[in-house]
Protein backbone atom coordinates (compact mmCIF):
# COMPACT_ATOMS: atom_id res chain seq x y z
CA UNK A 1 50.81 66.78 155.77
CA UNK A 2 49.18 67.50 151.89
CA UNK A 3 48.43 64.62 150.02
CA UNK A 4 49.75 65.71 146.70
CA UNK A 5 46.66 63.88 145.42
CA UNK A 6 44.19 66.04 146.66
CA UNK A 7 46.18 69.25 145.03
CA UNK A 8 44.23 70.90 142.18
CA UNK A 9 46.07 71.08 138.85
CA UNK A 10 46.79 74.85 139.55
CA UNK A 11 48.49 74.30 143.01
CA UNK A 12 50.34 71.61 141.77
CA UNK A 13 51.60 74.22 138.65
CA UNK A 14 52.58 76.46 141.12
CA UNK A 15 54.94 74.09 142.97
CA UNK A 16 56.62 72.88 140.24
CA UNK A 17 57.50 76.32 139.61
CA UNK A 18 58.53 77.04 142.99
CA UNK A 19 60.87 73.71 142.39
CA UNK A 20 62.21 74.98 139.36
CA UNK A 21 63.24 78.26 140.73
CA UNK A 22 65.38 76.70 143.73
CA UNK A 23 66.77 74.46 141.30
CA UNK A 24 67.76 77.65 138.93
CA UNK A 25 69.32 79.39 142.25
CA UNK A 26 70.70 76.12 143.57
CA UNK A 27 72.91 76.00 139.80
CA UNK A 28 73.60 79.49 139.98
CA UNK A 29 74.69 79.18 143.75
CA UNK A 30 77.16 75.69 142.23
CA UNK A 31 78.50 78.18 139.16
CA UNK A 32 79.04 80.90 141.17
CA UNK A 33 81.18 78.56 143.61
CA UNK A 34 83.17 77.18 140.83
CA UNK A 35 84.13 80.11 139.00
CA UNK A 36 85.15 81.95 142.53
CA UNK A 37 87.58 78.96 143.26
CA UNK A 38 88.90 78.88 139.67
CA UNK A 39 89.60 82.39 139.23
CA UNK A 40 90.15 83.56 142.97
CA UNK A 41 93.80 83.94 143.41
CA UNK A 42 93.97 85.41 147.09
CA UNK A 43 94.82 82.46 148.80
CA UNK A 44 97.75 81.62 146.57
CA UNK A 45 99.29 85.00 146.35
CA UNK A 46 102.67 85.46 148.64
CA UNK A 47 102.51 89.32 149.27
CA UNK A 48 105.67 89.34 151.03
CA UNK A 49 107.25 86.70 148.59
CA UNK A 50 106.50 88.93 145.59
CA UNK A 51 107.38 92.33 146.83
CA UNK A 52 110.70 90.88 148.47
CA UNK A 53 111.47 89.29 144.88
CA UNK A 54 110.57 92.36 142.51
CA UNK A 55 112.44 94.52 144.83
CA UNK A 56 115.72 91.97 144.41
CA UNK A 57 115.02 92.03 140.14
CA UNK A 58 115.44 95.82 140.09
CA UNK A 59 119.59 96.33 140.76
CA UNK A 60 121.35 96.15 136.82
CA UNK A 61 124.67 95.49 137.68
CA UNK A 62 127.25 92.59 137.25
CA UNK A 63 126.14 89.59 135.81
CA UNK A 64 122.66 91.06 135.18
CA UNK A 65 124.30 93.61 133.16
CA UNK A 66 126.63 91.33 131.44
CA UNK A 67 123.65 89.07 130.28
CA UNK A 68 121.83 92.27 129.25
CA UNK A 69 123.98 92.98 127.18
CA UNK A 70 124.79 89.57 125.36
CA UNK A 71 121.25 89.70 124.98
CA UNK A 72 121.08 92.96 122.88
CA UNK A 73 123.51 91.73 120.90
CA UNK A 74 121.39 88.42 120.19
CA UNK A 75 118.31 90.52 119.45
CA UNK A 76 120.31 92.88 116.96
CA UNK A 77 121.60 90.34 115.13
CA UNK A 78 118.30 88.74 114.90
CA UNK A 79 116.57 92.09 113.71
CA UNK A 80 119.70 92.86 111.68
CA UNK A 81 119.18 89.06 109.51
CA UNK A 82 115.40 89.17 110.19
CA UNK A 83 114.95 85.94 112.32
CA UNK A 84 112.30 86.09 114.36
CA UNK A 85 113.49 82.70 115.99
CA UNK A 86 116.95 84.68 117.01
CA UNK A 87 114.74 87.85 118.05
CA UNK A 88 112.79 85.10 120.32
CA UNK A 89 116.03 83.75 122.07
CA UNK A 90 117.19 87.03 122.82
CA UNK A 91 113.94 87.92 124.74
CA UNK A 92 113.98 84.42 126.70
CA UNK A 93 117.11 85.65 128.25
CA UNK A 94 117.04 89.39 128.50
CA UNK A 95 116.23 90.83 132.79
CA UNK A 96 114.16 93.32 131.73
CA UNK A 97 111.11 93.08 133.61
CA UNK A 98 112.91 93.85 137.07
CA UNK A 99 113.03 97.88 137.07
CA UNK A 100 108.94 98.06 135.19
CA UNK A 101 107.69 96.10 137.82
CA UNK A 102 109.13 97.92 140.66
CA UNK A 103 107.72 100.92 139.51
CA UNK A 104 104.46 99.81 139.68
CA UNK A 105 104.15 98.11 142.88
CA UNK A 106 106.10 100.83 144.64
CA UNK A 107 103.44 103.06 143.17
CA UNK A 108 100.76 100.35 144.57
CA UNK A 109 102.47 100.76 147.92
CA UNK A 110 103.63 104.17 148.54
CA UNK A 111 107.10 103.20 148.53
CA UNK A 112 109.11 106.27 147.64
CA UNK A 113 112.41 104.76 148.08
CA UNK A 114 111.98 101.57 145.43
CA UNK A 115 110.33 104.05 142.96
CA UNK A 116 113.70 105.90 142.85
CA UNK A 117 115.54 102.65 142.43
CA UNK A 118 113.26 101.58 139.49
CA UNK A 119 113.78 104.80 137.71
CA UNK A 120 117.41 104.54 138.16
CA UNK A 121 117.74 101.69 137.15
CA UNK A 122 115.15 101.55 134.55
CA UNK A 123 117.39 104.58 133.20
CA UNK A 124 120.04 102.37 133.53
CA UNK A 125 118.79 99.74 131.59
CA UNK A 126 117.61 101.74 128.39
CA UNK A 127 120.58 103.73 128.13
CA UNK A 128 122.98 100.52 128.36
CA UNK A 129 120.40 98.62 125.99
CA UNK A 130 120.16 101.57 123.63
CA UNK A 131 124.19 102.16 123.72
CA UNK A 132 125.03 98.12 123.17
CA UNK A 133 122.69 97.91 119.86
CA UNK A 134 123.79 101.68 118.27
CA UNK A 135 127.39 99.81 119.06
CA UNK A 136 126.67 96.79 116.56
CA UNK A 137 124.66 98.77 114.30
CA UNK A 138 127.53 100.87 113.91
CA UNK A 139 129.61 98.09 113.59
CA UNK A 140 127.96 96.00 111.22
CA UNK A 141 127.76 95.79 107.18
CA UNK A 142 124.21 95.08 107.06
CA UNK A 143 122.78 98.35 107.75
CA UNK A 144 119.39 97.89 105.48
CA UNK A 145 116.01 98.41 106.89
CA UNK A 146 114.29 94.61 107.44
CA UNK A 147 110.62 93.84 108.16
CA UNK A 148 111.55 92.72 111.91
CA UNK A 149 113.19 96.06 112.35
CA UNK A 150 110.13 98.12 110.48
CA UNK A 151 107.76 96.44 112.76
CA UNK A 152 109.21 98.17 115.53
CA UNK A 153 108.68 101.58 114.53
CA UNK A 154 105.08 102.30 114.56
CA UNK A 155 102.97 100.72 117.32
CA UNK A 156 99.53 99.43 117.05
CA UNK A 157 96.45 98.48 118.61
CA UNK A 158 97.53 95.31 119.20
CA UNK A 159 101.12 96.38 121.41
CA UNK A 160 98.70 97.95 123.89
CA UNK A 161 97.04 94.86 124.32
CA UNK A 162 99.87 92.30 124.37
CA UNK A 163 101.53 94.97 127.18
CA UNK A 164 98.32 95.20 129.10
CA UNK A 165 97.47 91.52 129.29
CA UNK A 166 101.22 90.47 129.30
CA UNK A 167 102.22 92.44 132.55
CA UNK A 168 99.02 91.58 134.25
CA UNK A 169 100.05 87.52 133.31
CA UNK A 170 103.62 88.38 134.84
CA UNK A 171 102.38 90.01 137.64
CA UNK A 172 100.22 87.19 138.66
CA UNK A 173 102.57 84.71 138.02
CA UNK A 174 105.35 86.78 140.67
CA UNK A 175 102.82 86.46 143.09
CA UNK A 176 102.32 83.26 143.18
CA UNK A 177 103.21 81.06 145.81
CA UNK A 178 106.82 79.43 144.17
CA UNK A 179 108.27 80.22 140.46
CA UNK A 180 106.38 79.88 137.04
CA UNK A 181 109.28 80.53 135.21
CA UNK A 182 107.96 79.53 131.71
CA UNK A 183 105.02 81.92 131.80
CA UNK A 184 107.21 84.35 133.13
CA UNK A 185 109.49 83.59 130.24
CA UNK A 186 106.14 83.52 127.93
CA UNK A 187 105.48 87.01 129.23
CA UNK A 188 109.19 88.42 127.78
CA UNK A 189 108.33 87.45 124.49
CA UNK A 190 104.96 88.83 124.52
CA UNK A 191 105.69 92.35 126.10
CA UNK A 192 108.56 92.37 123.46
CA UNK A 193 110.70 95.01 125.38
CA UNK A 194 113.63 93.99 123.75
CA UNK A 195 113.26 94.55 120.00
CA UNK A 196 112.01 98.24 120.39
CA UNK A 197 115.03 98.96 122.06
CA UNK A 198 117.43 97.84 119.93
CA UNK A 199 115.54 99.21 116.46
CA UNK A 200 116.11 102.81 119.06
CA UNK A 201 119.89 101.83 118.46
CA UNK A 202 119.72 101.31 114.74
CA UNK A 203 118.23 104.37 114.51
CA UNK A 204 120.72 106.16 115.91
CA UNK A 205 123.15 104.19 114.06
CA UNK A 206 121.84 105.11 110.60
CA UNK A 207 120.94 108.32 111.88
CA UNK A 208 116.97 107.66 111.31
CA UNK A 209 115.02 109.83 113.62
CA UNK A 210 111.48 108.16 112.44
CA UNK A 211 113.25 105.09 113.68
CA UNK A 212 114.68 106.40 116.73
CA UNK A 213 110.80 107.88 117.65
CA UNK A 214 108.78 105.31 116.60
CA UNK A 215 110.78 102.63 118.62
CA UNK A 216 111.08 104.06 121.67
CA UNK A 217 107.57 105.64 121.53
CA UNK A 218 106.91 101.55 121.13
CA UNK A 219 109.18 100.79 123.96
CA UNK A 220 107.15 103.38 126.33
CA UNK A 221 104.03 102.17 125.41
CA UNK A 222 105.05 98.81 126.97
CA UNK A 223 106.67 100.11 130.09
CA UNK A 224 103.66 102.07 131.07
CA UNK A 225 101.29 99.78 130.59
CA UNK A 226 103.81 97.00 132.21
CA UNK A 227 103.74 99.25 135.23
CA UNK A 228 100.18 99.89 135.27
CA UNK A 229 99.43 96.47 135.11
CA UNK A 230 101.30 95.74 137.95
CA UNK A 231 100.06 98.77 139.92
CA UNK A 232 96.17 97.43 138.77
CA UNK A 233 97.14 93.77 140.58
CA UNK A 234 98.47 94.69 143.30
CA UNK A 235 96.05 97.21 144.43
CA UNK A 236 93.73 94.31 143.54
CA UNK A 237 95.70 91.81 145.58
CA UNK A 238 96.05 94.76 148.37
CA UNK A 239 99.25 94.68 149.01
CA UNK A 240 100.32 95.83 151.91
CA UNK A 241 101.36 99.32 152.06
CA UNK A 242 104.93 100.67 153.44
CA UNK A 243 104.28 101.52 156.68
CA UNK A 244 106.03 105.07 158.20
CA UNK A 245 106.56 106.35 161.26
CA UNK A 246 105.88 109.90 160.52
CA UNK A 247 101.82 110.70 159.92
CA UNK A 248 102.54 114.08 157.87
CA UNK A 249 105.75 112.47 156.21
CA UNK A 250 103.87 109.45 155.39
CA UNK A 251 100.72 111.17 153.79
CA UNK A 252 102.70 113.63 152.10
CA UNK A 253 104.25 110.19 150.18
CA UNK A 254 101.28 108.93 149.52
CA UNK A 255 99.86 112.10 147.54
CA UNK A 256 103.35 112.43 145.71
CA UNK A 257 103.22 108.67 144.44
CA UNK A 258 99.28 108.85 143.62
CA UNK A 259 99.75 112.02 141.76
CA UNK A 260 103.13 110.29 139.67
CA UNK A 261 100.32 107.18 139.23
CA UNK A 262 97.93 109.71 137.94
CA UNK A 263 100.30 111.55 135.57
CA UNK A 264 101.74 108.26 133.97
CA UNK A 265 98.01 107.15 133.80
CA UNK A 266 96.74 110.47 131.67
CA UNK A 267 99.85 109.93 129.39
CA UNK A 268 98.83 106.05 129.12
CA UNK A 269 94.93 106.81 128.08
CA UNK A 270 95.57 109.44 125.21
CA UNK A 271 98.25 106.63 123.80
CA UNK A 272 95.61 104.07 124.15
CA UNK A 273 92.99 105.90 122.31
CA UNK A 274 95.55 107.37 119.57
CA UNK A 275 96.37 104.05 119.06
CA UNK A 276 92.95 102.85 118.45
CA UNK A 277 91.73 105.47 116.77
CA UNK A 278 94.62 105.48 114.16
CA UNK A 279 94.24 101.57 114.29
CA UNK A 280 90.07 101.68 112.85
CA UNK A 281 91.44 104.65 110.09
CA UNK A 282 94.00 102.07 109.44
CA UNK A 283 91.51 98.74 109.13
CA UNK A 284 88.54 101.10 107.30
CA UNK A 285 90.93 102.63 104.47
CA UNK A 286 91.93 98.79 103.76
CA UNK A 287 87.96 97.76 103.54
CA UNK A 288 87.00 100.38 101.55
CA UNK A 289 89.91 99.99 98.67
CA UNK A 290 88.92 96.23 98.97
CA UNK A 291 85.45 96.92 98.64
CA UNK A 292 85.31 99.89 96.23
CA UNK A 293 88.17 99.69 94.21
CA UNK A 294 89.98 96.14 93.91
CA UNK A 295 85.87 94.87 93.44
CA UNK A 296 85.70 97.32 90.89
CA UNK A 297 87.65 95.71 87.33
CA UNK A 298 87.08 99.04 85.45
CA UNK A 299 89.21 100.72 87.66
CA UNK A 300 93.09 99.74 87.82
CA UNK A 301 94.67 100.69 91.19
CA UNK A 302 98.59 101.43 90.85
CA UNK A 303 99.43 102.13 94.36
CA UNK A 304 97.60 103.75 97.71
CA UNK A 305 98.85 105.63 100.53
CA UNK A 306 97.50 106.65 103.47
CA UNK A 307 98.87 108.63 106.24
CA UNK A 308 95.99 108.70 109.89
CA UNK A 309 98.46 112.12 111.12
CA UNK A 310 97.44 114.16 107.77
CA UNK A 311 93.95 112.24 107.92
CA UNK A 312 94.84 111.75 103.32
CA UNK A 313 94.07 108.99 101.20
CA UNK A 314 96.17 108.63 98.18
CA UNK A 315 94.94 106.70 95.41
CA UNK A 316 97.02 106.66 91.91
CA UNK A 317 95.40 104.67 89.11
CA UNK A 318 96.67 103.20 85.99
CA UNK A 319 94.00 104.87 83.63
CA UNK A 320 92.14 107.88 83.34
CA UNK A 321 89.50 108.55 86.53
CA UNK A 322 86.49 111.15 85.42
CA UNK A 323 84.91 113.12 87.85
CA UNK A 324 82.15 111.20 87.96
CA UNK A 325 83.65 108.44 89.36
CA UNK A 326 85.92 110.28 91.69
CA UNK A 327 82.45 111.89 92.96
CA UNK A 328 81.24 108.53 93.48
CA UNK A 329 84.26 106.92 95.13
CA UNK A 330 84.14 110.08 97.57
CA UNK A 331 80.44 109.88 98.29
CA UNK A 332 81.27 105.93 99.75
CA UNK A 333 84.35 107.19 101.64
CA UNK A 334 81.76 109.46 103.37
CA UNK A 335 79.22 106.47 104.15
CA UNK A 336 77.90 104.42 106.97
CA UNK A 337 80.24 101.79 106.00
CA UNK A 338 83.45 103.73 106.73
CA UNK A 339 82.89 105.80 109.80
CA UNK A 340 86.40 106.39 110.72
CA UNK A 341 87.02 108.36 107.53
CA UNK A 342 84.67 110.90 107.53
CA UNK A 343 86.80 113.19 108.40
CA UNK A 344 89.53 111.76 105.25
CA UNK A 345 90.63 114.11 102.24
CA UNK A 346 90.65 111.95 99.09
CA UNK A 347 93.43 112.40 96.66
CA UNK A 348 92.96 110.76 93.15
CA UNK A 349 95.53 110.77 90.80
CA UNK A 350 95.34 108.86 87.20
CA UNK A 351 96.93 108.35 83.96
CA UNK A 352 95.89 109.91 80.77
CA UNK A 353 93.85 107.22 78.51
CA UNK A 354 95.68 108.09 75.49
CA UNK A 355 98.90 107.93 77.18
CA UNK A 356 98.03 104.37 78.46
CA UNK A 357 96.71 103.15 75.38
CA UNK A 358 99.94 104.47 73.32
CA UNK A 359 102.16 102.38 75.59
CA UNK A 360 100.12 99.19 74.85
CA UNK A 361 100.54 99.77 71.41
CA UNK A 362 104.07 100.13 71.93
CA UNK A 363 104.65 96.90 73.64
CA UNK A 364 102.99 95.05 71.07
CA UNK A 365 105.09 96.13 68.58
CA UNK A 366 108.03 95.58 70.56
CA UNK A 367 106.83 92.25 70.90
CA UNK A 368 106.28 91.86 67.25
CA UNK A 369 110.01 93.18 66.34
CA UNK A 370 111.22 89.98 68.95
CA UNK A 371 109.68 87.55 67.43
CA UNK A 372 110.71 88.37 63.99
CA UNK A 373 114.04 88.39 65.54
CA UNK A 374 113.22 85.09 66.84
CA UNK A 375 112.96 83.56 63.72
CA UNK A 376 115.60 84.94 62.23
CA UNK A 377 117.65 83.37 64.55
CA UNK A 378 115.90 80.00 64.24
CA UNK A 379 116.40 80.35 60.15
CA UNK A 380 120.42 81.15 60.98
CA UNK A 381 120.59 78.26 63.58
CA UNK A 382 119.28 76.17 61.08
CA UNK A 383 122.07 77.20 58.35
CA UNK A 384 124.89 76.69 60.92
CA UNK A 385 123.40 73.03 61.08
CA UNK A 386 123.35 72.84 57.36
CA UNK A 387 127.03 73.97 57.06
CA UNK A 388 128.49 71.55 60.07
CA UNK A 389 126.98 68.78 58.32
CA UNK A 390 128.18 69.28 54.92
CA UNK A 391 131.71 69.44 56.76
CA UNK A 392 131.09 66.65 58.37
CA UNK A 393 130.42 65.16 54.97
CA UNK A 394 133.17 66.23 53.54
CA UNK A 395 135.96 65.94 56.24
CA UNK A 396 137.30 62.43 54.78
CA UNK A 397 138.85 64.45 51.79
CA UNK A 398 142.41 64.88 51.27
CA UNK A 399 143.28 67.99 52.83
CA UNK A 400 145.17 70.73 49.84
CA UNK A 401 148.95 71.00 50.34
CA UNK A 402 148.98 74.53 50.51
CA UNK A 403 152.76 74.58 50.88
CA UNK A 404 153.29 73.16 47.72
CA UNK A 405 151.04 75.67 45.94
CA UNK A 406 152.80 78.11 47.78
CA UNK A 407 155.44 76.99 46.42
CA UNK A 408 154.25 76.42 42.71
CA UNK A 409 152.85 80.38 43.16
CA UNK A 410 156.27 81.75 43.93
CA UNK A 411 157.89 79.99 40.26
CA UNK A 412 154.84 81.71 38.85
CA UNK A 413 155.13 84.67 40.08
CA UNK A 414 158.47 85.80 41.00
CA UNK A 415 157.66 89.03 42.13
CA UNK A 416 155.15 87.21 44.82
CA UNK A 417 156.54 88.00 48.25
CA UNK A 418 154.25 86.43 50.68
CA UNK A 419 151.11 84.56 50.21
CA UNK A 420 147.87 83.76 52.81
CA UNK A 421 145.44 81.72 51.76
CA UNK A 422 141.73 81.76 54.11
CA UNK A 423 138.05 80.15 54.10
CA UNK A 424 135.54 82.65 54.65
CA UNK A 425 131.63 82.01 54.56
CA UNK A 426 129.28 84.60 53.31
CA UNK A 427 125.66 84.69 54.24
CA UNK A 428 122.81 86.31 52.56
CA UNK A 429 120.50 85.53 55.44
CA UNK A 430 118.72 82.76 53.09
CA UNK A 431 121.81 80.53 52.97
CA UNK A 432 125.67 80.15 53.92
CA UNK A 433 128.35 80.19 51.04
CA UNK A 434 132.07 78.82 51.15
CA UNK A 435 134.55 81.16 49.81
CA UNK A 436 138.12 81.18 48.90
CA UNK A 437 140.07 83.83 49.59
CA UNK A 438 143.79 84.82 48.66
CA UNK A 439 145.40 87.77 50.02
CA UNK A 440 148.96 88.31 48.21
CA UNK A 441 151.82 90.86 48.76
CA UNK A 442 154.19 91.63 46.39
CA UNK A 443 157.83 92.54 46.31
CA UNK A 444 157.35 96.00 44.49
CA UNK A 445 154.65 98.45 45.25
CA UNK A 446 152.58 98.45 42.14
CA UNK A 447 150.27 100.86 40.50
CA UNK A 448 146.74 100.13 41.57
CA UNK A 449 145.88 99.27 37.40
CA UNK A 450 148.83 96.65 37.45
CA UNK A 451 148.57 95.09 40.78
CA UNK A 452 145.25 94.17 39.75
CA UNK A 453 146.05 92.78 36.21
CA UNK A 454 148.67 90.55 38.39
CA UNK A 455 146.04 89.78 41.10
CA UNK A 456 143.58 88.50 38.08
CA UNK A 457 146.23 86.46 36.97
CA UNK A 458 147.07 84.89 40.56
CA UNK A 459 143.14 84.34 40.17
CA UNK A 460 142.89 82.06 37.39
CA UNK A 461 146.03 80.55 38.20
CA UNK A 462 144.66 79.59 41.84
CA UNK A 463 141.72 78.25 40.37
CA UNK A 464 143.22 75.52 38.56
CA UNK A 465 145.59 74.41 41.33
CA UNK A 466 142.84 74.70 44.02
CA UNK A 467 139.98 73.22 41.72
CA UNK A 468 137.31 75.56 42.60
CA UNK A 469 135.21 77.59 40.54
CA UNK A 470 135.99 81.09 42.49
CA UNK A 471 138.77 82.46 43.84
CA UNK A 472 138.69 85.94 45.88
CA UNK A 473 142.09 87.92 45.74
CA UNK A 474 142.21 90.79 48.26
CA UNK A 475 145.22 93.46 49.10
């Protein structure tokens, strides 16, 4: 045995670095261990379990059918009001995972006979779906376009994704060994197959074929993806496949079902990079008006649109844009910074200066005309005050007996048939006056010269009996 002692300092280096490599492969060894147990789920999986259950979800009929379609009319309502909690409780109840998932682990398997009754029923399932929500759209006052509706319409980057990673999480959770209902239930709100189908009946309701498209181009996206999900794990899983007794019938199967996997898989690829593609045009066009524009305070952005089909930016501006600038605005569409919209056409579209500038000057003179009007007001509010308080000041007077004067009037003037006495106040827009005012009718139609000798006369006479210095006799 070596007495460490006697080892020279570069033996002993070179055993502590012998130590430190077990050590490094002993706590790779212990990681390695740890993650295989935590993420190995072989041992828990019930092949026979799972493919005996997926193949009893598939069949839409009776009471599957009936909550299928209570739960399309819980969805459309919830689209129709815009409540994503409603949208939500239709999902947690809809069965719609049954025909998706057959169709990819029949595909996994080479089992001919449940791929059939997947499409069937799949079929079965959209058309019913589809029919139930053009039924209440039909039906319903509300036909307007809400956001929860709009989002189904165009997919994204991120639908791919939730349908990828939300039918692997369902298909893992089927296999397992008992029911995990709640992540099952998790999974039906993330897949979202629900909502797309039902916007595909308010399409057809309103008669919207963008709508109609976009939805169900939404609602394939998560079917295939669903499927190939569940194709992915249980290849993984290796399930086991159907067994027949014919070699030549049995291998002709298998090249039928792995060329359908193939075809849906080609279909599922160009969506996925369509989607992604149209996705970065979509996040670089909002970087580079946030960047270059909005960061810009000279230049005042009305509106943009932006369309990833066309490959055309629209930009209309409040003011005038020069060349110069739109040269310059181009040449940074064109940069490093925005590689997904090389290939972009700019359009530019702006207001003439003068134009602008002419409708400022309009509004401030607008503005000017209301608040002379404003004080005008104020100066008449403040005469209305004037004149209730000088008849609240005078109120306590003895009231006229106009009946008696009316009386008096008629001695006077016998040819007087009817009399009407009024108050009437007068404004000069400085201040509010009180007048008198008589309007007589007489027995006799008179020349115009002597009905108004007799009117002066009823004038002066008035003014005595009324005691006021003016007295205003009208026809």
């Amino acid at each position: 045995m070596i007495d460490q002692n006697q080892l020279t300092p570069e033996e002993e280096k070179v055993g502590e670095t012998v130590d430190v490599k077990k050590d490094a492969k002993g706590l790779v060894k212990s990681v390695s261990t740890f993650l295989s147990e935590l993420l190995d789920i072989r041992d828990e999986t019930d092949r026979e379990q799972t493919i005996e259950g997926i193949k009893t979800d598939i069949p839409f009929k009776g009471h599957i059918a009936w909550i299928l379609i209570f739960a399309v009319f819980i969805a459309s309502i919830g689209l129709n009001v815009s409540s994503t909690a409603v949208v939500i409780g239709a999902m947690l109840i809809s069965p719609l995972m049954g025909p998706i998932l057959g169709i990819g682990m029949s595909l996994a398997i080479f089992d001919m006979q449940t791929l059939k009754r997947s499409l069937v029923n799949l079929g079965v399932m959209v058309g019913l779906s589809v029919f139930t929500a053009f039924l209440y759209f039909k039906l319903s006052p509300l036909t307007e376009l809400t956001p929860e509706l709009e989002a189904r319409t165009s997919p994204n980057i991120l639908d791919v994704f939730v349908a990828i990673f939300g039918g692997l999480a369902l298909i893992v959770a089927k296999s397992k060994k008992g029911t995990m209902a709640s992540v099952i239930f998790g999974v039906a709100i993330a897949t979202a197959l629900m909502p797309p189908l039902c916007t595909v009946g308010y399409g057809l309701a309103v008669w919207e074929p963008r709508f109609f498209a976009g939805a169900m181009y939404l609602f394939c996206i998560n079917t295939i993806f669903i499927a190939l999900s569940t194709f992915l794990v249980a290849k993984a899983l290796r399930f086991p496949l159907v067994k027949y007794a014919n070699a030549e019938k049995r291998k002709r199967i298998k090249w039928t079902i792995t060329f359908i996997a193939l075809l849906a898989m080609l279909p599922a690829s160009k969506t996925f990079y369509d989607v992604w593609k149209e996705s970065n045009f979509n996040r670089d066009v909002k970087a580079f008006v946030t960047n270059e524009i909005k960061g810009n305070k000279e230049l005042q952005l009305l509106e943009t649109n932006y369309d990833y089909d066309t490959q055309t930016i629209e930009l209309d501006f409040y003011s005038h844009i020069t060349e110069v600038t739109k040269a310059d605005l181009l040449n940074e569409l064109k940069g490093e910074a925005y590689p997904n919209l090389h290939e972009a056409k700019l359009k530019i579209k702006g207001s003439n200066t003068d134009n602008f500038e002419l409708v400022k000057d309009l509004l401030a003179e607008k503005r000017k005309e209301v608040q002379d009007y404003r004080k005008e007001i104020n100066n008449l509010e403040q005469q209305v005050a004037e004149l209730e308080k000088t008849i609240e000041e005078t109120s306590g007077q003895k009231p006229l007996d106009l009946l008696s004067i009316s009386k008096d009037a008629k001695i006077e003037f016998s040819e007087l048939e009817t009399i009407t006495f009024a108050t009437e106040l007068k404004s000069n827009f400085k201040k509010l006056d009180t007048l008198s005012v008589v309007r007589p009718i007489w027995k006799n139609n008179l020349i115009d010269s002597l009905a108004i000798k007799r009117n002066g006369k009823l004038s002066s006479w008035l003014k005595t009996e009324l005691k006021v210095d003016t007295v205003y006799v009208k026809k």
